[in-house]
C-alpha atoms as a PDB file:
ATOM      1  CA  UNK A   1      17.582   2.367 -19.169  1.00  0.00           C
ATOM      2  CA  UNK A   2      14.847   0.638 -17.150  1.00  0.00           C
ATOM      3  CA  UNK A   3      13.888   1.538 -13.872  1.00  0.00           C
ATOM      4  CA  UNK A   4      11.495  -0.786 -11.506  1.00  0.00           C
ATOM      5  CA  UNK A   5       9.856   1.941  -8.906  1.00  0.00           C
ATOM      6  CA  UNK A   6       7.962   0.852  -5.636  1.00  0.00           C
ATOM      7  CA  UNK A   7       5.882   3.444  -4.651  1.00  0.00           C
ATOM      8  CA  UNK A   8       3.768   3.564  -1.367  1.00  0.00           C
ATOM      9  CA  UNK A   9       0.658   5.506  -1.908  1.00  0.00           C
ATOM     10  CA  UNK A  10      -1.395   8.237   0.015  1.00  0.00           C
ATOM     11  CA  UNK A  11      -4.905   8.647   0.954  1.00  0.00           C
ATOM     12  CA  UNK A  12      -6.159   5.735  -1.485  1.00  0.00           C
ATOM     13  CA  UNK A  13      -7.228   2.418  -1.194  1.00  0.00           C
ATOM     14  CA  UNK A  14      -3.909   0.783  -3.469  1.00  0.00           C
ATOM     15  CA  UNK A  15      -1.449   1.046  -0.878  1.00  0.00           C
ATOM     16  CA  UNK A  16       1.707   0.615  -3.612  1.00  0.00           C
ATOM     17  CA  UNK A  17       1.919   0.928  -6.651  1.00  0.00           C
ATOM     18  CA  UNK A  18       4.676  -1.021  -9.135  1.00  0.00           C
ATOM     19  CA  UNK A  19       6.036   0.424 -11.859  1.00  0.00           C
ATOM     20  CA  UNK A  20       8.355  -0.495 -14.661  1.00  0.00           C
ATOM     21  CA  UNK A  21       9.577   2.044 -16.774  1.00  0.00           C
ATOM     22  CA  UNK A  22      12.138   2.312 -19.423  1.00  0.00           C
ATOM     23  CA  UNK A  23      13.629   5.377 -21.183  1.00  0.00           C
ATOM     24  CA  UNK A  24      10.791   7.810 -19.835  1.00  0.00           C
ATOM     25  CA  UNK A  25       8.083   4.880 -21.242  1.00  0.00           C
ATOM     26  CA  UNK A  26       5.693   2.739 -19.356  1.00  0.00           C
ATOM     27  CA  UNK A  27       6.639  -0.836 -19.581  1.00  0.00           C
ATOM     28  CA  UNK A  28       4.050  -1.773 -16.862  1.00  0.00           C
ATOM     29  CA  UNK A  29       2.090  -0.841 -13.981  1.00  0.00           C
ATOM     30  CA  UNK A  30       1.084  -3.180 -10.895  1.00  0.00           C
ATOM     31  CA  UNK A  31      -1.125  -1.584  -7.952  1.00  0.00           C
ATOM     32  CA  UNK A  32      -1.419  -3.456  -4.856  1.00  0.00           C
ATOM     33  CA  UNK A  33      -5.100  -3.308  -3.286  1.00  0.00           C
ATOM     34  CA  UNK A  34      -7.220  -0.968  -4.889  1.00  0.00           C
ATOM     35  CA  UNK A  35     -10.669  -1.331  -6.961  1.00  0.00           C
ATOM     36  CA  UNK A  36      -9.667  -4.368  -8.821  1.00  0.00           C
ATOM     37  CA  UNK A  37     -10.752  -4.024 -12.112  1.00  0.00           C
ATOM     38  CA  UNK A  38     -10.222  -0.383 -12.410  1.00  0.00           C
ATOM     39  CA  UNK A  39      -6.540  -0.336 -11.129  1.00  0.00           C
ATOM     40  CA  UNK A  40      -5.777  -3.363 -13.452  1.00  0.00           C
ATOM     41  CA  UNK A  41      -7.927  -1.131 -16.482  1.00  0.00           C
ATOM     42  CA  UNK A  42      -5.457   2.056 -15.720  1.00  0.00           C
ATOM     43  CA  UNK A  43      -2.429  -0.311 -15.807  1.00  0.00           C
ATOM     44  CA  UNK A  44      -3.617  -1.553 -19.276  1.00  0.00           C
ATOM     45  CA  UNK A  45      -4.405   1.363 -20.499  1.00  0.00           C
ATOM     46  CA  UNK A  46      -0.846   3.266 -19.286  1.00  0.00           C
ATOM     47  CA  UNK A  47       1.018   0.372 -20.590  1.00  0.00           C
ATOM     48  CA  UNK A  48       3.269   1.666 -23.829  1.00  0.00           C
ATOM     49  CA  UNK A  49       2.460   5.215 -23.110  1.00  0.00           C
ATOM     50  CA  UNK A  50       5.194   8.267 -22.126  1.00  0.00           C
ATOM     51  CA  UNK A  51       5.272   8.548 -18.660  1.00  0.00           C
ATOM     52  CA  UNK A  52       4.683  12.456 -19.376  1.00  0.00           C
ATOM     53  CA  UNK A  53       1.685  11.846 -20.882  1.00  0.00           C
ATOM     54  CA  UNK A  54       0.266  10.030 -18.543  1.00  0.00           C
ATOM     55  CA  UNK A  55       0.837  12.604 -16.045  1.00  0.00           C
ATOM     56  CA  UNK A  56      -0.790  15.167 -18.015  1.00  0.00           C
ATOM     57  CA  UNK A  57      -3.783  13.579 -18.284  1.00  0.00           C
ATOM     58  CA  UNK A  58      -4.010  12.027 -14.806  1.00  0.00           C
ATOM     59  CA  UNK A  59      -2.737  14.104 -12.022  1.00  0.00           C
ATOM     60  CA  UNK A  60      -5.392  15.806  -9.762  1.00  0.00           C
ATOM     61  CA  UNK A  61      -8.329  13.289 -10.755  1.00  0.00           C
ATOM     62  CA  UNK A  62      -9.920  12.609  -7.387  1.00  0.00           C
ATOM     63  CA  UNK A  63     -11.538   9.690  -6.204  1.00  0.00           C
ATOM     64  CA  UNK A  64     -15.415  10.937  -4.668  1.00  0.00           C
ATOM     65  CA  UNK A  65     -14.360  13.738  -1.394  1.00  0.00           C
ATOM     66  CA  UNK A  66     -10.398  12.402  -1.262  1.00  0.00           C
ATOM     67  CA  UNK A  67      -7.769  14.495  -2.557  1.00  0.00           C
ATOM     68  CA  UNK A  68      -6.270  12.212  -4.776  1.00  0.00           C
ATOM     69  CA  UNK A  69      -6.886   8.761  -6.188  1.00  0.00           C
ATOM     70  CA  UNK A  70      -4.949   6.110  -7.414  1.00  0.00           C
ATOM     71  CA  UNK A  71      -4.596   7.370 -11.133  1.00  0.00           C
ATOM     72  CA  UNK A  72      -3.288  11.001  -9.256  1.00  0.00           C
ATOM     73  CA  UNK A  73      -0.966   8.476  -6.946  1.00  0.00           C
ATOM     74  CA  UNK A  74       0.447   6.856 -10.518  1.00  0.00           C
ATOM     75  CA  UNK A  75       0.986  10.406 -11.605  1.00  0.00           C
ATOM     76  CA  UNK A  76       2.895  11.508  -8.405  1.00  0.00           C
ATOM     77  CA  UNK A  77       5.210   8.263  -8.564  1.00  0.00           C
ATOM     78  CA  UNK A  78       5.735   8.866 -12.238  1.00  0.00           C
ATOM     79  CA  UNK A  79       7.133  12.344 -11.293  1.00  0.00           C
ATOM     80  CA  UNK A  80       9.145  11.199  -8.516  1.00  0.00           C
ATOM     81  CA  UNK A  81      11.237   8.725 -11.022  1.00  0.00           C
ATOM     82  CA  UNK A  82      11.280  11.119 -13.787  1.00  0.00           C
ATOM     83  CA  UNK A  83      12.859  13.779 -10.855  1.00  0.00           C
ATOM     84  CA  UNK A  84      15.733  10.878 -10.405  1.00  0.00           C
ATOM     85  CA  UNK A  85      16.462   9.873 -14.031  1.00  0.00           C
END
C-alpha cells in the first residue's frame, strides 16, 4: 500500500518534509526549505531504501548545537507513518 505523508518539522531549517512510501519502502522524499543540495542528496540517497533502515542510521544526527536536523526530522516522520500502518 502507498502512503503520501506531510510532515511539519521541528527545530530545522526544512519546515516539511514529503514523503512517499510504499509497503514500509521509500518511494521518495521531498523537503521543503532546507540546505538545498544536502536535503535533495538525503532524498536521493533514501530513495529505494526500508524506511527502517533509514531510521537506524539517521535518527539523533544533529545539525551543529540543535537537537535534531533534518535527516533526525526524516527519521521521526518515518516512525510516525510506520506507528499508523
Amino acid at each position: 500500500m502507498t502512503k503520501n505523508i506531510e510532515f511539519k518539522t521541528q527545530g530545522t531549517c526544512a519546515r516539511q518534509i514529503n514523503i512517499q512510501i510504499t509497503d514500509g519502502v521509500i518511494d521518495s522524499v521531498q523537503f521543503v526549505g532546507g540546505c538545498n543540495g544536502n536535503t535533495k542528496g538525503i532524498a536521493q540517497l533514501v530513495a529505494g531504501m526500508k524506511a527502517t533502515d533509514v531510521i537506524e542510521r539517521v535518527k539523533g544526527t544533529k545539525c551543529g548545537f540543535k537537537a535534531t536536523s533534518c535527516p533526525d526530522q526524516l527519521a521521526k516522520a518515518l516512525e510516525a507513518a510506520l506507528a499508523e500502518a
